[in-house]
C-alpha atoms as a PDB file:
ATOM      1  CA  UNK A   1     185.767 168.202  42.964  1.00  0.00           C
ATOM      2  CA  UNK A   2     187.172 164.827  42.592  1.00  0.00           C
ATOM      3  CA  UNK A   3     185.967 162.449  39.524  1.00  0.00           C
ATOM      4  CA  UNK A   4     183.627 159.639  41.424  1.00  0.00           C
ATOM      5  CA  UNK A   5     185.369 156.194  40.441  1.00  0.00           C
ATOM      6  CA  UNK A   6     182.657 153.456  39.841  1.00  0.00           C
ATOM      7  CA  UNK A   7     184.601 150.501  40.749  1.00  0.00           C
ATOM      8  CA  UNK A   8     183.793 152.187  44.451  1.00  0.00           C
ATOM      9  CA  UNK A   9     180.174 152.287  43.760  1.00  0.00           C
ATOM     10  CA  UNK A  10     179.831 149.660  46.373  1.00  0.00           C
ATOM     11  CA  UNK A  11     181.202 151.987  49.092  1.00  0.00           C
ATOM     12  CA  UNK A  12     178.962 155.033  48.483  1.00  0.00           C
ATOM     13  CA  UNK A  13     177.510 155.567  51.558  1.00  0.00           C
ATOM     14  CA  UNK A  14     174.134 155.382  52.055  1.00  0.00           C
ATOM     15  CA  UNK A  15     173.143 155.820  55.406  1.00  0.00           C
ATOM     16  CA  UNK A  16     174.416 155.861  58.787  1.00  0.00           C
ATOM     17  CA  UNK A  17     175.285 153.705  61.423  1.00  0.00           C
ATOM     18  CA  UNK A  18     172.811 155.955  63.965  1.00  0.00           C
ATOM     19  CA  UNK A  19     170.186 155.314  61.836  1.00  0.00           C
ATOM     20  CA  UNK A  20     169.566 151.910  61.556  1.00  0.00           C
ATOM     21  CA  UNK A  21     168.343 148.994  63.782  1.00  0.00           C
ATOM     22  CA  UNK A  22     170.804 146.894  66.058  1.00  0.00           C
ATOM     23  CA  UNK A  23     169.855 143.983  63.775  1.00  0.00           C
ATOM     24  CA  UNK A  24     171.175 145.777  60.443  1.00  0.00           C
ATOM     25  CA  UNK A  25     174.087 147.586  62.606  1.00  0.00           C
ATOM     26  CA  UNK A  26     175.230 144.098  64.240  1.00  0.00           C
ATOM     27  CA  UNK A  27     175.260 142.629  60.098  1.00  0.00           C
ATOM     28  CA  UNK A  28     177.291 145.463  58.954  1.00  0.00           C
ATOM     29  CA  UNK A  29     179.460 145.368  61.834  1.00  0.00           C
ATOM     30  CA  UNK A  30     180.442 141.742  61.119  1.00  0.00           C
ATOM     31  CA  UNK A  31     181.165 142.311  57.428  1.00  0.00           C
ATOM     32  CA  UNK A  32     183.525 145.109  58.051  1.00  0.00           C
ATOM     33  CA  UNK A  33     185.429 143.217  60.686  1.00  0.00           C
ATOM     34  CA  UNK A  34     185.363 139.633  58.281  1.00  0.00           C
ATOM     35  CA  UNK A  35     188.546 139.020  57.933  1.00  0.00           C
ATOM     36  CA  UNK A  36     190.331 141.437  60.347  1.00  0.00           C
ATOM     37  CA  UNK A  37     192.177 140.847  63.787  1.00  0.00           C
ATOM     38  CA  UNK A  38     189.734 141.993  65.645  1.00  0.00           C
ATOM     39  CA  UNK A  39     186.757 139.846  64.314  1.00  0.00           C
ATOM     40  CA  UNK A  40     186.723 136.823  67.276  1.00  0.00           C
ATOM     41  CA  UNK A  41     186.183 139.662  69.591  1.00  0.00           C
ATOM     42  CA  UNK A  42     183.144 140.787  67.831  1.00  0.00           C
ATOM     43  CA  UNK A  43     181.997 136.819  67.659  1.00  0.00           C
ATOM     44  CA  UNK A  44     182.943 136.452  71.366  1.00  0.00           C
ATOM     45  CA  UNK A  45     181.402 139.259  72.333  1.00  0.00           C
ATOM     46  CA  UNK A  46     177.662 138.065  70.943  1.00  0.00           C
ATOM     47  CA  UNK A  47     178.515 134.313  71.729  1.00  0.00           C
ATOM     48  CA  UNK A  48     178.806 135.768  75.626  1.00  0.00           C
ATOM     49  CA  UNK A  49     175.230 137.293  74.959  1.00  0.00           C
ATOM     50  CA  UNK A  50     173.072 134.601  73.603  1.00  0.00           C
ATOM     51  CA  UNK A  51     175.299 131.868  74.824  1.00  0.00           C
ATOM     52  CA  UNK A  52     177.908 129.619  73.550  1.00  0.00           C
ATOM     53  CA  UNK A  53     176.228 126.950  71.322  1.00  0.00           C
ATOM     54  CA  UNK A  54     173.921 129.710  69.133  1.00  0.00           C
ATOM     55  CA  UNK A  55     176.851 131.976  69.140  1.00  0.00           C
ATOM     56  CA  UNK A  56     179.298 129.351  67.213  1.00  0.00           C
ATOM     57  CA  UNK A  57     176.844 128.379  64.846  1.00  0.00           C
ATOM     58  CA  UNK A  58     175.768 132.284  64.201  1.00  0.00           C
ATOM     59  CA  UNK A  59     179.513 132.469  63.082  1.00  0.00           C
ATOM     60  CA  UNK A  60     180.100 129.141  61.160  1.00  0.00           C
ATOM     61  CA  UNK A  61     177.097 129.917  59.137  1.00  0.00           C
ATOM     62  CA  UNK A  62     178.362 133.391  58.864  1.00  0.00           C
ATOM     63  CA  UNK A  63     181.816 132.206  58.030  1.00  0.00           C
ATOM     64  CA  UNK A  64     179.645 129.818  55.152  1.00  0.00           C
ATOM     65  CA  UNK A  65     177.947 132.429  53.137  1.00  0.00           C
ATOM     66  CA  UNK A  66     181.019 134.849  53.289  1.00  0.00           C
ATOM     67  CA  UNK A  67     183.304 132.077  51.389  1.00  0.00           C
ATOM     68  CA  UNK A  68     180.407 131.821  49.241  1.00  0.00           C
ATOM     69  CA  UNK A  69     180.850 135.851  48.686  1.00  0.00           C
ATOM     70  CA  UNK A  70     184.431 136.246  48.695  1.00  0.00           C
ATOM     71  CA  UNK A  71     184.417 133.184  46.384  1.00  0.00           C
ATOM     72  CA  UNK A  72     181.413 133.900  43.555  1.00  0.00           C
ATOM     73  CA  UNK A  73     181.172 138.283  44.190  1.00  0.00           C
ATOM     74  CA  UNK A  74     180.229 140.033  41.104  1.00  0.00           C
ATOM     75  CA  UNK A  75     182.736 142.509  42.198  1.00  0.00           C
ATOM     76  CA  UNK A  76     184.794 142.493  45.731  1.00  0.00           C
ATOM     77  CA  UNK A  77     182.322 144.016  48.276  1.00  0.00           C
ATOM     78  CA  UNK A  78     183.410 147.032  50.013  1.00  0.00           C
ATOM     79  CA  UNK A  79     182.945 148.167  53.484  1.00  0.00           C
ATOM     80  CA  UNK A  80     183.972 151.207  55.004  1.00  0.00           C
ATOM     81  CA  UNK A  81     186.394 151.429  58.303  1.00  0.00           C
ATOM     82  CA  UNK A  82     185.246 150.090  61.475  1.00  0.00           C
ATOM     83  CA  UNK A  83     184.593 153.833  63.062  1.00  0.00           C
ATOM     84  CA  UNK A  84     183.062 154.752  59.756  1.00  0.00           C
ATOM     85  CA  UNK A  85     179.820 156.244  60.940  1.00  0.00           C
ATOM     86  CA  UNK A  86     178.179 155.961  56.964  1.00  0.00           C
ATOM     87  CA  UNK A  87     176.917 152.767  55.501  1.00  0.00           C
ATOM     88  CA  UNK A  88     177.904 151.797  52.179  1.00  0.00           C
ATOM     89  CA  UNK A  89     175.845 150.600  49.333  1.00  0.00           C
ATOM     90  CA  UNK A  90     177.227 147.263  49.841  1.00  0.00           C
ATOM     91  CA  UNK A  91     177.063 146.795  53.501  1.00  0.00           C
ATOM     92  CA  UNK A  92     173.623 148.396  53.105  1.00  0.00           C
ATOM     93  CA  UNK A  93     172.632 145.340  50.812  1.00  0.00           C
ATOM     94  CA  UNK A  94     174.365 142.675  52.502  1.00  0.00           C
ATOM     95  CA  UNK A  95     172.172 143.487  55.940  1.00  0.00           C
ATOM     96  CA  UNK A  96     168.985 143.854  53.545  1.00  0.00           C
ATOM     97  CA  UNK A  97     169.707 140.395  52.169  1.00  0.00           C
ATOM     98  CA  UNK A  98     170.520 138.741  55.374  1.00  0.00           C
ATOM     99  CA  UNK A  99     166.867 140.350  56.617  1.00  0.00           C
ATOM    100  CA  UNK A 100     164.527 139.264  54.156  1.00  0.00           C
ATOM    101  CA  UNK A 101     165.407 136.144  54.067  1.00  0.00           C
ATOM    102  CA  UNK A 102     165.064 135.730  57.701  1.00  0.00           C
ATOM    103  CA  UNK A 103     161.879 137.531  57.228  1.00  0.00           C
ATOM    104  CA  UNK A 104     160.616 134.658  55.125  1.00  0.00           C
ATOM    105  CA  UNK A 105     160.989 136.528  51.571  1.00  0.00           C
ATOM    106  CA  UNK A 106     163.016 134.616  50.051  1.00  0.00           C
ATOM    107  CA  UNK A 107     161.774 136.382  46.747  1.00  0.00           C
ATOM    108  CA  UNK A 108     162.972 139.314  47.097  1.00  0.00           C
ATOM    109  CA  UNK A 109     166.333 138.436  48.733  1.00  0.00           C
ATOM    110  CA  UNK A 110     167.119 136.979  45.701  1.00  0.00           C
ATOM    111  CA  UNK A 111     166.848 140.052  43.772  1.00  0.00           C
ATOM    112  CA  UNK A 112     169.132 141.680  46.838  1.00  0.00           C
ATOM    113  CA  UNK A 113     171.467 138.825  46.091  1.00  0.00           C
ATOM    114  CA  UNK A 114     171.891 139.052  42.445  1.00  0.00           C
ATOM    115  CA  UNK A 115     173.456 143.020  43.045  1.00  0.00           C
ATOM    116  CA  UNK A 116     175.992 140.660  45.231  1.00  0.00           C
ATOM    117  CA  UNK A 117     176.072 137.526  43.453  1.00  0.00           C
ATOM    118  CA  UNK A 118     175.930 135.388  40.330  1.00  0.00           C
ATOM    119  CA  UNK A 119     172.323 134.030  39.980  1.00  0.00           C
ATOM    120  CA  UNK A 120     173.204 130.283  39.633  1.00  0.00           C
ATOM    121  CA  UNK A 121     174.810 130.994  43.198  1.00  0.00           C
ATOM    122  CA  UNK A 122     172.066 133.193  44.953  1.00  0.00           C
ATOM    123  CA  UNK A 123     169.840 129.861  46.163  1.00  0.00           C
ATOM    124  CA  UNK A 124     172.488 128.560  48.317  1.00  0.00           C
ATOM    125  CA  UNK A 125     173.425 132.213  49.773  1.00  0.00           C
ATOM    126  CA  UNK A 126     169.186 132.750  50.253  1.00  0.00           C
ATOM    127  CA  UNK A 127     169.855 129.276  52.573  1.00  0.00           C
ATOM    128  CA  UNK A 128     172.967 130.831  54.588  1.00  0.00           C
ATOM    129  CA  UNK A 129     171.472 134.018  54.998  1.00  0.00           C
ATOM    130  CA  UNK A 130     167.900 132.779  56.068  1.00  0.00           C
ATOM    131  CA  UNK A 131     170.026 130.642  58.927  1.00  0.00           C
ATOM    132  CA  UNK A 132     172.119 133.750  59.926  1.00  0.00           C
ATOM    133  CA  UNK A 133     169.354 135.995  60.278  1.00  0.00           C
ATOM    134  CA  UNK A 134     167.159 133.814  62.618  1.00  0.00           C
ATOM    135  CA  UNK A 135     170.468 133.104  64.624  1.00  0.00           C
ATOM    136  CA  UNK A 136     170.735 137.022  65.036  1.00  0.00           C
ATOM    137  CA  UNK A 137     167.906 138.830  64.565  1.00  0.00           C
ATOM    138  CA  UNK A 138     166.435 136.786  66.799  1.00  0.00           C
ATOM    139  CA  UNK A 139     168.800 137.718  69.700  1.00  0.00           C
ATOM    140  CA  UNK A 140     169.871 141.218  68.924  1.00  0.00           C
ATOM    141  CA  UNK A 141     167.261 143.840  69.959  1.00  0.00           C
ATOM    142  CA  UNK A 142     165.089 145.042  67.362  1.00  0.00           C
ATOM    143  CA  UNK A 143     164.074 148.895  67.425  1.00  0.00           C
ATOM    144  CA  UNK A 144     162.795 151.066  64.984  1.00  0.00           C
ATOM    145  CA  UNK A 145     165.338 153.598  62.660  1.00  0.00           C
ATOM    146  CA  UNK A 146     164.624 157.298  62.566  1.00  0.00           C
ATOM    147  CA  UNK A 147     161.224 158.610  60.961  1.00  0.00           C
ATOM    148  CA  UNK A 148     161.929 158.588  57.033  1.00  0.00           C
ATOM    149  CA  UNK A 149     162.732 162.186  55.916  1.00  0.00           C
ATOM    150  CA  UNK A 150     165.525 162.556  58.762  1.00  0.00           C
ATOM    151  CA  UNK A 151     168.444 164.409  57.363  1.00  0.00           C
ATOM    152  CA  UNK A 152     172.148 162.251  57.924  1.00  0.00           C
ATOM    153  CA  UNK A 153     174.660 164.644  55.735  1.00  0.00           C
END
């Protein structure tokens, strides 16, 4: 059995990609591709579905709150490959945050933040992530996960 390293606790997976909404799969999609060759095609691809105009600012904003990340991060955020079909812990949180503040709960995505952030900076991400999730969740589909109990490993 091999020894579980904690500086990957942000990578243990915690769900699966065929178990969540498009909203939550679209925001975890994005964060593994930040940064990656492939990511324009990902922002071209949504900008062609909810046009243009909405589609740039969805990624500026998006762009935004991920310097604040890569910048302030308690700890580098890990993602898991592209074709990964499990979640991670921190891709997990980072769709949770992006969701409840869009959801108007700007309370509790606070408390999301601070596993991702430093508190003094968590305001100003609650801001970004409010605008990115109306920009998104608003256009991607929303449809209900898998009853709760559902076994994924």
């Amino acid at each position: 059995m091999t020894k579980f390293d904690p500086r990957l606790s942000g990578a243990a997976p915690v769900s699966r990609v065929d178990a969540v909404d498009e909203q939550t799969l679209f925001l975890v999609t994005a964060l593994r591709k930040f940064g990656q060759s492939d990511e324009a095609v990902l922002w071209e691809s949504f900008s062609m579905m909810i046009g243009a105009h909405r589609g740039d600012n969805a990624r500026g904003v998006f762009e935004n709150l991920m310097f604040l990340i890569t910048r302030h991060a308690r700890r580098p955020l890990m993602t898991h490959d592209s074709a990964c079909n499990c979640i991670g812990a921190d891709e997990a949180s980072f769709a949770q945050f992006v969701r409840l503040a869009a959801q108007g709960d700007p309370e509790d995505a606070m408390l999301i933040g601070m596993l991702l952030l430093p508190a003094d900076i968590v305001p100003v991400a609650v801001g970004l992530a409010q605008q990115l999730g109306l920009l998104i969740c608003g256009t991607v589909p929303y449809t209900q996960a898998p009853h709760a109990g559902a076994v994924y490993h």
